[in-house]
PDB file of N, CA and C in Angstrom:
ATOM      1  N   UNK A   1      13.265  -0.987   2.287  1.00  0.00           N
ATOM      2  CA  UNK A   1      14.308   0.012   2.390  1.00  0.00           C
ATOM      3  C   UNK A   1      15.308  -0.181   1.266  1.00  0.00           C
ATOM      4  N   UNK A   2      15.783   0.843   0.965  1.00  0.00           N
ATOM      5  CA  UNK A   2      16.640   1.171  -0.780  1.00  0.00           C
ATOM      6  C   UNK A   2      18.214   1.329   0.481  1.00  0.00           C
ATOM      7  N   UNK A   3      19.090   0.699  -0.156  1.00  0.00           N
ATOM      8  CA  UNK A   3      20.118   1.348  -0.065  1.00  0.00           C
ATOM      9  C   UNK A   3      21.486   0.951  -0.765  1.00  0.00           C
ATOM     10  N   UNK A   4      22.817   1.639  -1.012  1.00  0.00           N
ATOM     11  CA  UNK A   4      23.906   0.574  -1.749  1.00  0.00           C
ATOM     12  C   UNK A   4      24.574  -0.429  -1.121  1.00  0.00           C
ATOM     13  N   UNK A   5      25.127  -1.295  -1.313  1.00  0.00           N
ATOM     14  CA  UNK A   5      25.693  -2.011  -1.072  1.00  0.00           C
ATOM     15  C   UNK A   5      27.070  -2.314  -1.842  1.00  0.00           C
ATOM     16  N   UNK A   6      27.941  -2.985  -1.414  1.00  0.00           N
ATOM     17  CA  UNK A   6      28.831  -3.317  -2.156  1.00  0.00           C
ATOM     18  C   UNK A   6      29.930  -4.508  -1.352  1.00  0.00           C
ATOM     19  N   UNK A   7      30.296  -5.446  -2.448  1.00  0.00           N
ATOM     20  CA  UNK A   7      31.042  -6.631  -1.892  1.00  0.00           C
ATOM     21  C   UNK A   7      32.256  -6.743  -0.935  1.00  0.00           C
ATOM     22  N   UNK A   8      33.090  -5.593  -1.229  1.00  0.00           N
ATOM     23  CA  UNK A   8      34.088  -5.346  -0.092  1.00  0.00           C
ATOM     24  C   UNK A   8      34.723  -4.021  -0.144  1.00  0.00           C
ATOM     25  N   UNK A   9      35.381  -3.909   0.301  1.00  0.00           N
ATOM     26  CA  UNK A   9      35.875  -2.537   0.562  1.00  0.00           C
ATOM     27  C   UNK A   9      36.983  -2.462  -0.410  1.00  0.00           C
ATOM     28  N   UNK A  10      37.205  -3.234  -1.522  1.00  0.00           N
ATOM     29  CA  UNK A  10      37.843  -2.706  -2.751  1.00  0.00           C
ATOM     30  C   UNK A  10      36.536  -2.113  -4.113  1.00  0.00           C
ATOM     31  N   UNK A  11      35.169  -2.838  -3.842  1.00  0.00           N
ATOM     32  CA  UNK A  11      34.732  -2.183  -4.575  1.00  0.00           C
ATOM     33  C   UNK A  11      34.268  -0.723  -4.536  1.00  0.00           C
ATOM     34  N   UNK A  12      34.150  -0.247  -2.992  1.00  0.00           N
ATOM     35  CA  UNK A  12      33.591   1.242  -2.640  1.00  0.00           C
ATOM     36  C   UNK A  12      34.706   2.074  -3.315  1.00  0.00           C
ATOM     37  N   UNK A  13      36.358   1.532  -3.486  1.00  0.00           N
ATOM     38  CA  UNK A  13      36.836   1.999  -3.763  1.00  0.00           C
ATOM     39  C   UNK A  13      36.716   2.455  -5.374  1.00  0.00           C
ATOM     40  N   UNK A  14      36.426   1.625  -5.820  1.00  0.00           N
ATOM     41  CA  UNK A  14      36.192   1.406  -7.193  1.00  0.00           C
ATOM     42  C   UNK A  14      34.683   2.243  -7.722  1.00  0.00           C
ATOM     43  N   UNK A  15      34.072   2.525  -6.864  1.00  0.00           N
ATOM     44  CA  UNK A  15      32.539   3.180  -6.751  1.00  0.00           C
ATOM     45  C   UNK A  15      33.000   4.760  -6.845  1.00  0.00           C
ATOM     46  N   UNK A  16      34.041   5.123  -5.707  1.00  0.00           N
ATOM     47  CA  UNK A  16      34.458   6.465  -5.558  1.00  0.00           C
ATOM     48  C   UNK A  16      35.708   6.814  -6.198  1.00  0.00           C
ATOM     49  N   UNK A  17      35.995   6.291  -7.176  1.00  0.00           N
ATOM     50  CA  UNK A  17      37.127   6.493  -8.143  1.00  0.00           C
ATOM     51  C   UNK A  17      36.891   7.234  -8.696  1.00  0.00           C
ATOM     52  N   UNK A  18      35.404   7.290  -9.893  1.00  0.00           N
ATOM     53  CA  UNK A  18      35.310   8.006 -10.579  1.00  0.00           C
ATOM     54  C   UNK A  18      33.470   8.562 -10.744  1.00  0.00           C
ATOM     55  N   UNK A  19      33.439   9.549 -11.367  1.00  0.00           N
ATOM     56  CA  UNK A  19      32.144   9.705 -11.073  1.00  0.00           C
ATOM     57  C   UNK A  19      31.175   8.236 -11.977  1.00  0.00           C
ATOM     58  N   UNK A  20      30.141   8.661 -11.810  1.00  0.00           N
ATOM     59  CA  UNK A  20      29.457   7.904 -12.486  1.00  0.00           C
ATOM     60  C   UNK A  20      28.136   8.683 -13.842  1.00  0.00           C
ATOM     61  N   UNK A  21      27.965   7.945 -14.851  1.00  0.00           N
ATOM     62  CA  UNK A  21      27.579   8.855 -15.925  1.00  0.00           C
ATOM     63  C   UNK A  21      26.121   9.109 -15.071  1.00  0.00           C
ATOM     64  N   UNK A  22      25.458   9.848 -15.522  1.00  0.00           N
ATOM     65  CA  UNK A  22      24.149   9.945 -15.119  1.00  0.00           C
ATOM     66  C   UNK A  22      22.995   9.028 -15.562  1.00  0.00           C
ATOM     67  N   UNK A  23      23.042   8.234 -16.505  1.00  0.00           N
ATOM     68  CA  UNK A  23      22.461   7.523 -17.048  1.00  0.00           C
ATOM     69  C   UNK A  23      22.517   6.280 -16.266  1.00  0.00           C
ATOM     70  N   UNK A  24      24.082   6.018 -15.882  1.00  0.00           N
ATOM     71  CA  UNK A  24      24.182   4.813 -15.354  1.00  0.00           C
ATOM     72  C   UNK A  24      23.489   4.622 -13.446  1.00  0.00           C
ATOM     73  N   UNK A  25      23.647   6.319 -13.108  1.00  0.00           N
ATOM     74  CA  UNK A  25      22.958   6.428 -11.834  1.00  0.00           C
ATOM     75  C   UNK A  25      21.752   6.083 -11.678  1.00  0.00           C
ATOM     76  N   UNK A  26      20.875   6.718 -12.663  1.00  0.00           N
ATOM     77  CA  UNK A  26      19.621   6.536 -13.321  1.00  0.00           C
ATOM     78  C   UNK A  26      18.801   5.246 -12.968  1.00  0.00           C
ATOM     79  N   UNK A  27      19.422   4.251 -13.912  1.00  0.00           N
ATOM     80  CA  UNK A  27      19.304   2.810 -13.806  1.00  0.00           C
ATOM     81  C   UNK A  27      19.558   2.161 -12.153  1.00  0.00           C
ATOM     82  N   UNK A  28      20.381   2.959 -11.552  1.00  0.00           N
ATOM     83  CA  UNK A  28      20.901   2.095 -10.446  1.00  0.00           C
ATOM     84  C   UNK A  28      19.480   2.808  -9.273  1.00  0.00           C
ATOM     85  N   UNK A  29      18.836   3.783  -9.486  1.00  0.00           N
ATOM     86  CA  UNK A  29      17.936   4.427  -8.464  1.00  0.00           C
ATOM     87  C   UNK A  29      16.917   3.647  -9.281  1.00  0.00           C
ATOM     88  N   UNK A  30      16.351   3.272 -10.566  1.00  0.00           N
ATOM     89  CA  UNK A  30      15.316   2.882 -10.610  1.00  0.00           C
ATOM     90  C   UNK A  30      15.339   1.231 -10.440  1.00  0.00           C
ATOM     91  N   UNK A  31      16.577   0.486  -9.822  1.00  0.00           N
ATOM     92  CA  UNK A  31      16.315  -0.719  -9.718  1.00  0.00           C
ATOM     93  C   UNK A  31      16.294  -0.936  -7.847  1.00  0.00           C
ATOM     94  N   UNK A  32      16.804   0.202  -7.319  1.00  0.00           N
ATOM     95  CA  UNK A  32      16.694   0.837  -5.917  1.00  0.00           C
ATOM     96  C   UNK A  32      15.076   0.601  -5.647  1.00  0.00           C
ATOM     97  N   UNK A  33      14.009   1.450  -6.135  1.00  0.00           N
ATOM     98  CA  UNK A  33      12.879   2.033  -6.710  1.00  0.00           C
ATOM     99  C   UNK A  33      12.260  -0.011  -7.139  1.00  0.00           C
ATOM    100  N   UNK A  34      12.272  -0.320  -7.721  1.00  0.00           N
ATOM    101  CA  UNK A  34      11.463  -1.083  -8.506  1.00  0.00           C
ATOM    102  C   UNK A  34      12.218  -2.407  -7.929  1.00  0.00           C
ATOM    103  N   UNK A  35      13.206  -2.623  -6.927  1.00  0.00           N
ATOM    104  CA  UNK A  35      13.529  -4.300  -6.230  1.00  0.00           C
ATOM    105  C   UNK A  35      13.883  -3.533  -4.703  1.00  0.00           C
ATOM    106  N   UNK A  36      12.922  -2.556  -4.181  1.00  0.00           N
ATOM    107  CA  UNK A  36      13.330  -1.761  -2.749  1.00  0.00           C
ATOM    108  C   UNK A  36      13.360  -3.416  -1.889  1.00  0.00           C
ATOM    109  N   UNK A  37      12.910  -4.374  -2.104  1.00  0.00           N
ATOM    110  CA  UNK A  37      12.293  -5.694  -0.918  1.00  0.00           C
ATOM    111  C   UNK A  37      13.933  -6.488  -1.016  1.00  0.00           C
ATOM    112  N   UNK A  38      14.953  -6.321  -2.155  1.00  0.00           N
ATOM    113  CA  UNK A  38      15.627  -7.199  -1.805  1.00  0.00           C
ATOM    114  C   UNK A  38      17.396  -5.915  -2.195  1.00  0.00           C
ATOM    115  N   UNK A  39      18.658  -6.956  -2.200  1.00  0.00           N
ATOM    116  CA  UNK A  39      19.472  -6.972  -1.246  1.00  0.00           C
ATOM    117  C   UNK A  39      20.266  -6.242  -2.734  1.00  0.00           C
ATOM    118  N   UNK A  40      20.745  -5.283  -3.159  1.00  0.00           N
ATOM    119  CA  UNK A  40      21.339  -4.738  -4.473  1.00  0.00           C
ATOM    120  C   UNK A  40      22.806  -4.861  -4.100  1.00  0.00           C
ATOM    121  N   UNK A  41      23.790  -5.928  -4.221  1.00  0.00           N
ATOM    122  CA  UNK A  41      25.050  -5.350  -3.610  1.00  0.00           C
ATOM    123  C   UNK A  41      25.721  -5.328  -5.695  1.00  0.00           C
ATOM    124  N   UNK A  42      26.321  -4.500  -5.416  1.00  0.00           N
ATOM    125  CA  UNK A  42      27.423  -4.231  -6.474  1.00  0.00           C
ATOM    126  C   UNK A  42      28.565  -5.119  -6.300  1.00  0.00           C
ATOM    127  N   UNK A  43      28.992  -5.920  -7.258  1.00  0.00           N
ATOM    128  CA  UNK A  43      30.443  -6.737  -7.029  1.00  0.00           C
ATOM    129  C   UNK A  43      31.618  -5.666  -7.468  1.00  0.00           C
ATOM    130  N   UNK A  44      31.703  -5.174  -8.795  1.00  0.00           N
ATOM    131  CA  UNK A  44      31.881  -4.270  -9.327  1.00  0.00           C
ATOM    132  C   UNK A  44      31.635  -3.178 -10.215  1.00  0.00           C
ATOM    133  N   UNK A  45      32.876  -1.711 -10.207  1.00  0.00           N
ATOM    134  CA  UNK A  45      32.363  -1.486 -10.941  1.00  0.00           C
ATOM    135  C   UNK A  45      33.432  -0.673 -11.775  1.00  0.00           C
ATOM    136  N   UNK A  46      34.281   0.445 -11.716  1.00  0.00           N
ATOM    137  CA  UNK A  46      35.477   1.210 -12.254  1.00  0.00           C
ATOM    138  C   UNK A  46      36.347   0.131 -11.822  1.00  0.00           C
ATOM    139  N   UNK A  47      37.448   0.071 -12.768  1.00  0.00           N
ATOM    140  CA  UNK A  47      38.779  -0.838 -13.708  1.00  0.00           C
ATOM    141  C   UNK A  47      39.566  -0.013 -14.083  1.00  0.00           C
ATOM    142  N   UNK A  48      40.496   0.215 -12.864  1.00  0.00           N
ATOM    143  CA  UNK A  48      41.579   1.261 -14.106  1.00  0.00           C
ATOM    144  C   UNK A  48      42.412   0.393 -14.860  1.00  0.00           C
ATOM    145  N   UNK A  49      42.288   0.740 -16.488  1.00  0.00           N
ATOM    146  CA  UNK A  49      43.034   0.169 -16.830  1.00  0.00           C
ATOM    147  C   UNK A  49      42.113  -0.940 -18.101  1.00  0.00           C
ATOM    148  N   UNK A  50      40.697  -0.929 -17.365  1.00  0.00           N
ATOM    149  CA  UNK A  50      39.813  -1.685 -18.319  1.00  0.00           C
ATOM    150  C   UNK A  50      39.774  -0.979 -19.698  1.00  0.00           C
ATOM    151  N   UNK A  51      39.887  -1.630 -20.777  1.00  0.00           N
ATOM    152  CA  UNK A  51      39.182  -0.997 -22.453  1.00  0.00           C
ATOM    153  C   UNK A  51      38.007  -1.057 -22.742  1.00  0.00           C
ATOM    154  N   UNK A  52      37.377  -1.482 -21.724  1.00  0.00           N
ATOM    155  CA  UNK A  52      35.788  -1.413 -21.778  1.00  0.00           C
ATOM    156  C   UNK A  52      34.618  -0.079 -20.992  1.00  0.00           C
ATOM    157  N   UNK A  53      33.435  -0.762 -20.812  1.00  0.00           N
ATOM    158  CA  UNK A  53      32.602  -0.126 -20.326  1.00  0.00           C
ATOM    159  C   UNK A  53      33.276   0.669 -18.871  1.00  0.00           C
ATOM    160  N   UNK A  54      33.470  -0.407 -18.170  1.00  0.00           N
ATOM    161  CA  UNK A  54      34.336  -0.730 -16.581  1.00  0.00           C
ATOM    162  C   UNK A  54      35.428   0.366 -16.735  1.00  0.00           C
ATOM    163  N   UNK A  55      36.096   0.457 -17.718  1.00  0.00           N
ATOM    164  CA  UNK A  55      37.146   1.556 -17.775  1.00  0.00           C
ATOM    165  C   UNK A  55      37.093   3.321 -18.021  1.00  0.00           C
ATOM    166  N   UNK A  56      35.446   3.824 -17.959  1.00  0.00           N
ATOM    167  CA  UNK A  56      35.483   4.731 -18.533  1.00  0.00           C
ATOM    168  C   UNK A  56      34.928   6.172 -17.448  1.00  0.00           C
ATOM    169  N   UNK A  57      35.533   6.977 -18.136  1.00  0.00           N
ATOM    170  CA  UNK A  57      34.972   8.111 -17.233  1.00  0.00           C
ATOM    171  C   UNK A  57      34.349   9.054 -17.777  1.00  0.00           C
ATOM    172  N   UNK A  58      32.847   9.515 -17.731  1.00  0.00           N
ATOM    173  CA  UNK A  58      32.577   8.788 -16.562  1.00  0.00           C
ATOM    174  C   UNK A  58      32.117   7.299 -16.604  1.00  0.00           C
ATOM    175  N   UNK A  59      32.192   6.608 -15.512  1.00  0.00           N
ATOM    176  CA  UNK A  59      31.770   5.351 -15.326  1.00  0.00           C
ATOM    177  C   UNK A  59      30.738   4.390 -16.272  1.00  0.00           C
ATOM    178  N   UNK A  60      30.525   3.720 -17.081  1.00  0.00           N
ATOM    179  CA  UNK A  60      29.183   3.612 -17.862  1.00  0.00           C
ATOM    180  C   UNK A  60      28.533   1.895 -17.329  1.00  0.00           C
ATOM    181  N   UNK A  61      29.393   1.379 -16.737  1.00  0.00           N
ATOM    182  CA  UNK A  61      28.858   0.196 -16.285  1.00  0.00           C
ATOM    183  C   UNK A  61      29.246   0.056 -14.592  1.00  0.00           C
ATOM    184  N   UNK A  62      28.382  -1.438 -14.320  1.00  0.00           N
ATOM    185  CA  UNK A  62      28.865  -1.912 -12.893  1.00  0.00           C
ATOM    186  C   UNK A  62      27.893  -3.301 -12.820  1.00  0.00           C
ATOM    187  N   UNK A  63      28.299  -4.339 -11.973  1.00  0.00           N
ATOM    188  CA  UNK A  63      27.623  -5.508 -12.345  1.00  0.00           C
ATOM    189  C   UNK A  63      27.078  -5.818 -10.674  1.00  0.00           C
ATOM    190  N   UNK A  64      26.318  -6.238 -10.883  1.00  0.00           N
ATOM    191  CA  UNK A  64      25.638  -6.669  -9.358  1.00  0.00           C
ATOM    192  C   UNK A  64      25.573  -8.445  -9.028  1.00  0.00           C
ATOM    193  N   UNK A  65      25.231  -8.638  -7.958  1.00  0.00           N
ATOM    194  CA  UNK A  65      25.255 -10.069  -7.610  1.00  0.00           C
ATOM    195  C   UNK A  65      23.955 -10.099  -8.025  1.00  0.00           C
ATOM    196  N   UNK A  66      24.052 -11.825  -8.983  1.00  0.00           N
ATOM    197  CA  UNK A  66      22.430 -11.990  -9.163  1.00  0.00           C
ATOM    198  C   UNK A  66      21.919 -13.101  -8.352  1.00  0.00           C
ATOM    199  N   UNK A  67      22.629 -13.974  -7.257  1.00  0.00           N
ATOM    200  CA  UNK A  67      22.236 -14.629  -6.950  1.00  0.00           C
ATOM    201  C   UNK A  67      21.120 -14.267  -5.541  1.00  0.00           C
ATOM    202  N   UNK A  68      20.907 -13.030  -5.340  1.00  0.00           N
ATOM    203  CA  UNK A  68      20.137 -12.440  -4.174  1.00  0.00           C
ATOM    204  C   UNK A  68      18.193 -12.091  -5.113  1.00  0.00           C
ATOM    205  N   UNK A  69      18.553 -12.999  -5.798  1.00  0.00           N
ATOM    206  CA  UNK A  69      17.119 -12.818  -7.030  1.00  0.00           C
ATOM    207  C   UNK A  69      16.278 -13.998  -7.036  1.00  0.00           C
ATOM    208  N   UNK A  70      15.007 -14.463  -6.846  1.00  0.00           N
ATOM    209  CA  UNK A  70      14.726 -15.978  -6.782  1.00  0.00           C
ATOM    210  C   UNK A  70      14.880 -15.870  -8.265  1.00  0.00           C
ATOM    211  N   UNK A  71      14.709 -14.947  -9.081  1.00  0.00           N
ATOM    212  CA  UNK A  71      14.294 -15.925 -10.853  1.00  0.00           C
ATOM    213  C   UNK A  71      15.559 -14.667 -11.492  1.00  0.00           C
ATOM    214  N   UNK A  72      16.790 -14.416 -11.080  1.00  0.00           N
ATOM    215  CA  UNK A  72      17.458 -13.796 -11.787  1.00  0.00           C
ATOM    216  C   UNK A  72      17.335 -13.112 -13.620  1.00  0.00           C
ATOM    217  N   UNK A  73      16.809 -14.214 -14.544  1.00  0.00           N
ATOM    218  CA  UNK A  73      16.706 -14.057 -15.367  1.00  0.00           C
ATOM    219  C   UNK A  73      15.614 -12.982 -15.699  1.00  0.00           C
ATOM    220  N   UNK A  74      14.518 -13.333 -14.951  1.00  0.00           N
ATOM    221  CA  UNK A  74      13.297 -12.400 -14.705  1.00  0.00           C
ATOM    222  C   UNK A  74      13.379 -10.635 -14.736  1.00  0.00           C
ATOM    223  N   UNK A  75      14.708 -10.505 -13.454  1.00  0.00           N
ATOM    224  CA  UNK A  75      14.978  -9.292 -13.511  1.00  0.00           C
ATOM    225  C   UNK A  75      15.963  -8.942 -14.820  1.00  0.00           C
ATOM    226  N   UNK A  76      16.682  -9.834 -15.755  1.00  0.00           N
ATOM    227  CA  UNK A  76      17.666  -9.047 -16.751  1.00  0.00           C
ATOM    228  C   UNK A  76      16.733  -8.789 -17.420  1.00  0.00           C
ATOM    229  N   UNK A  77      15.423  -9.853 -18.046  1.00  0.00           N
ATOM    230  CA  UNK A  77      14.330  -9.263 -18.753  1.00  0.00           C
ATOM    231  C   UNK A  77      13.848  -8.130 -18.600  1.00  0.00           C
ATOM    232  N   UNK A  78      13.768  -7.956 -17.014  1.00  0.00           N
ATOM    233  CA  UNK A  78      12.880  -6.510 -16.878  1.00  0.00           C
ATOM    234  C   UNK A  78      13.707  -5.547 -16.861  1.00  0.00           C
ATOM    235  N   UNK A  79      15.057  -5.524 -16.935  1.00  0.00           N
ATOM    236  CA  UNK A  79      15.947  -4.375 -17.419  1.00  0.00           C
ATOM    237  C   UNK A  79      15.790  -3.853 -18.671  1.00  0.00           C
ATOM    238  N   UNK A  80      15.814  -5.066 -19.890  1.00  0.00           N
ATOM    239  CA  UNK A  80      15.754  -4.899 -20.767  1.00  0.00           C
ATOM    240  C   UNK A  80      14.521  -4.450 -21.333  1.00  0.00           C
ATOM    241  N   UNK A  81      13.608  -5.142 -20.616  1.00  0.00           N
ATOM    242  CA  UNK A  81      12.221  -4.265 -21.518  1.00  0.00           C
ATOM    243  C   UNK A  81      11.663  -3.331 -21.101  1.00  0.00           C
ATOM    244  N   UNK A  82      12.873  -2.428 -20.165  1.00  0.00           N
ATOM    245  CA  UNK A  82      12.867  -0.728 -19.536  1.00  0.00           C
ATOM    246  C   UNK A  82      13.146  -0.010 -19.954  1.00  0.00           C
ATOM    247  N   UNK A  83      14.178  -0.884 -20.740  1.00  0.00           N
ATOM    248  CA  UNK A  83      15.460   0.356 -20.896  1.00  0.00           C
ATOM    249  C   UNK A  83      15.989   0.005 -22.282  1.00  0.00           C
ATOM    250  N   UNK A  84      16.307   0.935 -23.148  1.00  0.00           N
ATOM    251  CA  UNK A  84      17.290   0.815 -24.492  1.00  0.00           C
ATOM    252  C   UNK A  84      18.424   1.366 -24.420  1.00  0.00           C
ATOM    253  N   UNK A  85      19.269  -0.022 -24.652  1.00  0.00           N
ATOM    254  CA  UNK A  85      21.511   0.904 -24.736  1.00  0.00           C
ATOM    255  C   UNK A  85      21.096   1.641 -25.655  1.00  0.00           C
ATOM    256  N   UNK A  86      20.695   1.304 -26.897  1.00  0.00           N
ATOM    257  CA  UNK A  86      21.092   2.840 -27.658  1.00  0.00           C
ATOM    258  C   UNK A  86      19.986   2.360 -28.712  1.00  0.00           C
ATOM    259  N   UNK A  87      19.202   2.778 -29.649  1.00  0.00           N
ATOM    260  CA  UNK A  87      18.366   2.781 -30.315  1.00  0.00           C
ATOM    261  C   UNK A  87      18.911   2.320 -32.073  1.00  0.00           C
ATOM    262  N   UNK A  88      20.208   2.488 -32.032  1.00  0.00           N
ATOM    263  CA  UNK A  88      20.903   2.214 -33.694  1.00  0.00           C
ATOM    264  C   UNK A  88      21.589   1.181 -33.127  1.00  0.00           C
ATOM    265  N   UNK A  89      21.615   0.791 -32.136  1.00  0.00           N
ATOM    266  CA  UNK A  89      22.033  -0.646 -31.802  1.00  0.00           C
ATOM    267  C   UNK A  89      21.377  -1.787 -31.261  1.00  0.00           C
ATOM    268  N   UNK A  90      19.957  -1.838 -31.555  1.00  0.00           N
ATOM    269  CA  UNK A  90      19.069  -2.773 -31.234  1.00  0.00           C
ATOM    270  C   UNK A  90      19.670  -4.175 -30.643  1.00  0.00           C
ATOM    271  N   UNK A  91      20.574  -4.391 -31.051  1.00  0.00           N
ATOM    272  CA  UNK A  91      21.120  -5.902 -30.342  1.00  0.00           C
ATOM    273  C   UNK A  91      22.023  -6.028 -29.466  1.00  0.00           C
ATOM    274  N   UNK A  92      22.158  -4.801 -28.800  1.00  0.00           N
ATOM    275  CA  UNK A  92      23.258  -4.195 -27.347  1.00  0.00           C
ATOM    276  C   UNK A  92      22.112  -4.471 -26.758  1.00  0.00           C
ATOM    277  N   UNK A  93      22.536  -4.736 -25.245  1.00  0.00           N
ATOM    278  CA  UNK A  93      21.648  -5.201 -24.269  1.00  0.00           C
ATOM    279  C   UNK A  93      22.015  -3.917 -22.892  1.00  0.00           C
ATOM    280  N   UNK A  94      20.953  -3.567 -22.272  1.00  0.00           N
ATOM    281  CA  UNK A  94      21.695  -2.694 -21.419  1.00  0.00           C
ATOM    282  C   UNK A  94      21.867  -3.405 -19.518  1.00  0.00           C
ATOM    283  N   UNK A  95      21.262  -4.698 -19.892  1.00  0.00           N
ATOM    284  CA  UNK A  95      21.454  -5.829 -18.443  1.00  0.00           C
ATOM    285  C   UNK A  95      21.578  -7.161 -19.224  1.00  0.00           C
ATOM    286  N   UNK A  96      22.541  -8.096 -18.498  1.00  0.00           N
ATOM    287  CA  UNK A  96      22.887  -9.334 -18.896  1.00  0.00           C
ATOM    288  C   UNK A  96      23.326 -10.187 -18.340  1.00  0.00           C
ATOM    289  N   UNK A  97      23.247 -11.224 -17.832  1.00  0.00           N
ATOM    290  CA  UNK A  97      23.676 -11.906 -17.039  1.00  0.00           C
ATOM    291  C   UNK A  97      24.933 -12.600 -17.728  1.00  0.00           C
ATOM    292  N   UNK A  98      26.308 -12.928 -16.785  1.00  0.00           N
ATOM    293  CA  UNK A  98      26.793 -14.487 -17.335  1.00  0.00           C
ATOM    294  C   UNK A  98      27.907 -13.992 -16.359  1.00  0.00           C
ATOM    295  N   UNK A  99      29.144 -15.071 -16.535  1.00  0.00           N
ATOM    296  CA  UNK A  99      30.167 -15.593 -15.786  1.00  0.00           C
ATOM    297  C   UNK A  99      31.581 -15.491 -16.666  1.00  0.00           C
ATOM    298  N   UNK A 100      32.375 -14.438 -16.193  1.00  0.00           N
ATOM    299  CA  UNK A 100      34.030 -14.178 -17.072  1.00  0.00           C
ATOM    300  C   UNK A 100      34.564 -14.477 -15.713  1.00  0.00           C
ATOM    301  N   UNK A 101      34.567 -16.114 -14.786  1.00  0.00           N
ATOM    302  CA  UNK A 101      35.259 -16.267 -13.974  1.00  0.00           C
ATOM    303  C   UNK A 101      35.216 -16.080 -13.126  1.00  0.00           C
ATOM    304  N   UNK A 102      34.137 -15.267 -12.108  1.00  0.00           N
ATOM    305  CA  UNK A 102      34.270 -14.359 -10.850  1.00  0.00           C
ATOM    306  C   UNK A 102      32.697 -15.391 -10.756  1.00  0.00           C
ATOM    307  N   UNK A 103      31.883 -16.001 -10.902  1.00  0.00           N
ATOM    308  CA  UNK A 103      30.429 -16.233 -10.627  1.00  0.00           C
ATOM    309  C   UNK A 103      29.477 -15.555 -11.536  1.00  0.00           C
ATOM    310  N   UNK A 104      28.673 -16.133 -11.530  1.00  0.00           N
ATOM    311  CA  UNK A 104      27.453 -15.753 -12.450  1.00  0.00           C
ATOM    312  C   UNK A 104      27.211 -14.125 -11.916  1.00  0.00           C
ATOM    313  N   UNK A 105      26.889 -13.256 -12.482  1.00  0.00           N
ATOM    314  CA  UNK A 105      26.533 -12.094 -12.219  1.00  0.00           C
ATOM    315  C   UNK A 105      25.920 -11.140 -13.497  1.00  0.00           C
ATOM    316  N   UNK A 106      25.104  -9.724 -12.716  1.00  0.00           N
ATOM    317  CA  UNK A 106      24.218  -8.863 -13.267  1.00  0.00           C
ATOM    318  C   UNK A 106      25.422  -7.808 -14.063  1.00  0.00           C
ATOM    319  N   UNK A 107      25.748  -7.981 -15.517  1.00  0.00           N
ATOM    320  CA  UNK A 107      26.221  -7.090 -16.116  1.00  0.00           C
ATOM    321  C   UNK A 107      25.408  -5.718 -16.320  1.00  0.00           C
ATOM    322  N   UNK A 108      25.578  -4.540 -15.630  1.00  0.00           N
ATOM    323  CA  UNK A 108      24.896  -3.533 -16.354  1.00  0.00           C
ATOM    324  C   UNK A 108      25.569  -2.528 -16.932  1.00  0.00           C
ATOM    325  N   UNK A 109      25.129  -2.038 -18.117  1.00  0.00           N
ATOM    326  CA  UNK A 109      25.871  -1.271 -19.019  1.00  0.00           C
ATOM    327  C   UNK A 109      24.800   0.062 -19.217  1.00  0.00           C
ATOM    328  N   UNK A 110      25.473   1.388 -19.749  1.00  0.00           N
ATOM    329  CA  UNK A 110      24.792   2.004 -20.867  1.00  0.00           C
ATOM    330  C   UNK A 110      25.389   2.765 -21.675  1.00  0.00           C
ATOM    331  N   UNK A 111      25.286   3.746 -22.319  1.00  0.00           N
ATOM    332  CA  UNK A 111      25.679   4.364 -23.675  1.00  0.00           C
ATOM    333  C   UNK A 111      24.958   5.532 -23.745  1.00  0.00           C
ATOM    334  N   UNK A 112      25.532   6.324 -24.172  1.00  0.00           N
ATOM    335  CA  UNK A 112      25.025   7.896 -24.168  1.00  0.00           C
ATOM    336  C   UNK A 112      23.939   7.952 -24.743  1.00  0.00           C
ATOM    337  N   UNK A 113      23.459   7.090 -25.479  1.00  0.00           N
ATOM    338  CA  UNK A 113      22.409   6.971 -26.297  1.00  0.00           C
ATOM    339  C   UNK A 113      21.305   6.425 -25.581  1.00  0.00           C
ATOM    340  N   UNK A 114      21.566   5.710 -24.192  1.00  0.00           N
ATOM    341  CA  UNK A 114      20.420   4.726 -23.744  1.00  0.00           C
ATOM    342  C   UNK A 114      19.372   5.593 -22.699  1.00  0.00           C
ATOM    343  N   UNK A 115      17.811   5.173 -22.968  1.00  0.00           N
ATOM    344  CA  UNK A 115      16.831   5.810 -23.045  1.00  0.00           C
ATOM    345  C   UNK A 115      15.923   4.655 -21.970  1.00  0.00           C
ATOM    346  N   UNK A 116      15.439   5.326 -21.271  1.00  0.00           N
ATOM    347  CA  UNK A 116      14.506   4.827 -20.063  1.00  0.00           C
ATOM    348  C   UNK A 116      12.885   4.596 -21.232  1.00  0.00           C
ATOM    349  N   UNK A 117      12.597   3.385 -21.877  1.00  0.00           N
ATOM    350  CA  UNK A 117      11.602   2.606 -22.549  1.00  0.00           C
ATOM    351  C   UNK A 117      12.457   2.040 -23.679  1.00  0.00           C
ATOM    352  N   UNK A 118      11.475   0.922 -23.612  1.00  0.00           N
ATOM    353  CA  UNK A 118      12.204  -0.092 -24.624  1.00  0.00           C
ATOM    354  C   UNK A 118      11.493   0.646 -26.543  1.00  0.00           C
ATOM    355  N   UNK A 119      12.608   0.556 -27.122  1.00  0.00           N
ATOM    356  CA  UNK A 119      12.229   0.371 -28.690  1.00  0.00           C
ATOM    357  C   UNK A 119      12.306  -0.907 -29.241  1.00  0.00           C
ATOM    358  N   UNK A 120      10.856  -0.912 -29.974  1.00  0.00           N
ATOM    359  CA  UNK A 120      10.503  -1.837 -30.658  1.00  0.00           C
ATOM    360  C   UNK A 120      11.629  -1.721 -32.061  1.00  0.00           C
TER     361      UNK A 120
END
């Protein structure tokens, strides 16, 4: 069974703030779709106030818990060799793991440019 999740009831807030790009929905139904067996919660995702991804409308990122993954790394790989952030930026990643303080977690990003198959 597919469904959202999210860490507390400040992030739903943060979910229904602003819309979300379509691209970034995209990604979030095909990891729905392709990990239906385990547990997708969102930690975050809209930042008012962020200068980043997190800050934008519409929405272009949101990061998930990776510790609900036996081989975490496994799945950023298989983000990445799904999906391209943008094709003139070959060394943007559009999933990433790491830790700015809050716990290790699933960075996901994209860019108007990013395309469901990987470019070589």
């Amino acid at each position: 069974m597919s469904y959202i999740c999210f860490k507390d009831l400040n992030v739903l807030k943060e979910i229904l703030t602003v819309p979300w790009h379509t691209k970034l929905i995209a990604i979030y139904v095909w990891l729905l779709v392709r990990y239906s067996n385990d547990k997708l919660i969102i930690t975050s995702a809209y930042r008012a106030g962020d200068t980043g991804v997190h800050g934008t409308n519409p929405l272009r990122a949101f990061d998930l818990r990776s510790t609900v993954f036996d081989n975490a790394m496994d799945v950023c790989d298989d983000i990445n060799n799904n999906w391209t952030y943008d094709s003139m930026r070959k060394s943007k990643l559009v999933a990433m793991i790491h830790d700015i303080g809050q716990g290790i977690h699933f960075h996901i990003q994209i860019h108007s440019n990013t395309t469901y198959g990987r470019i070589a």
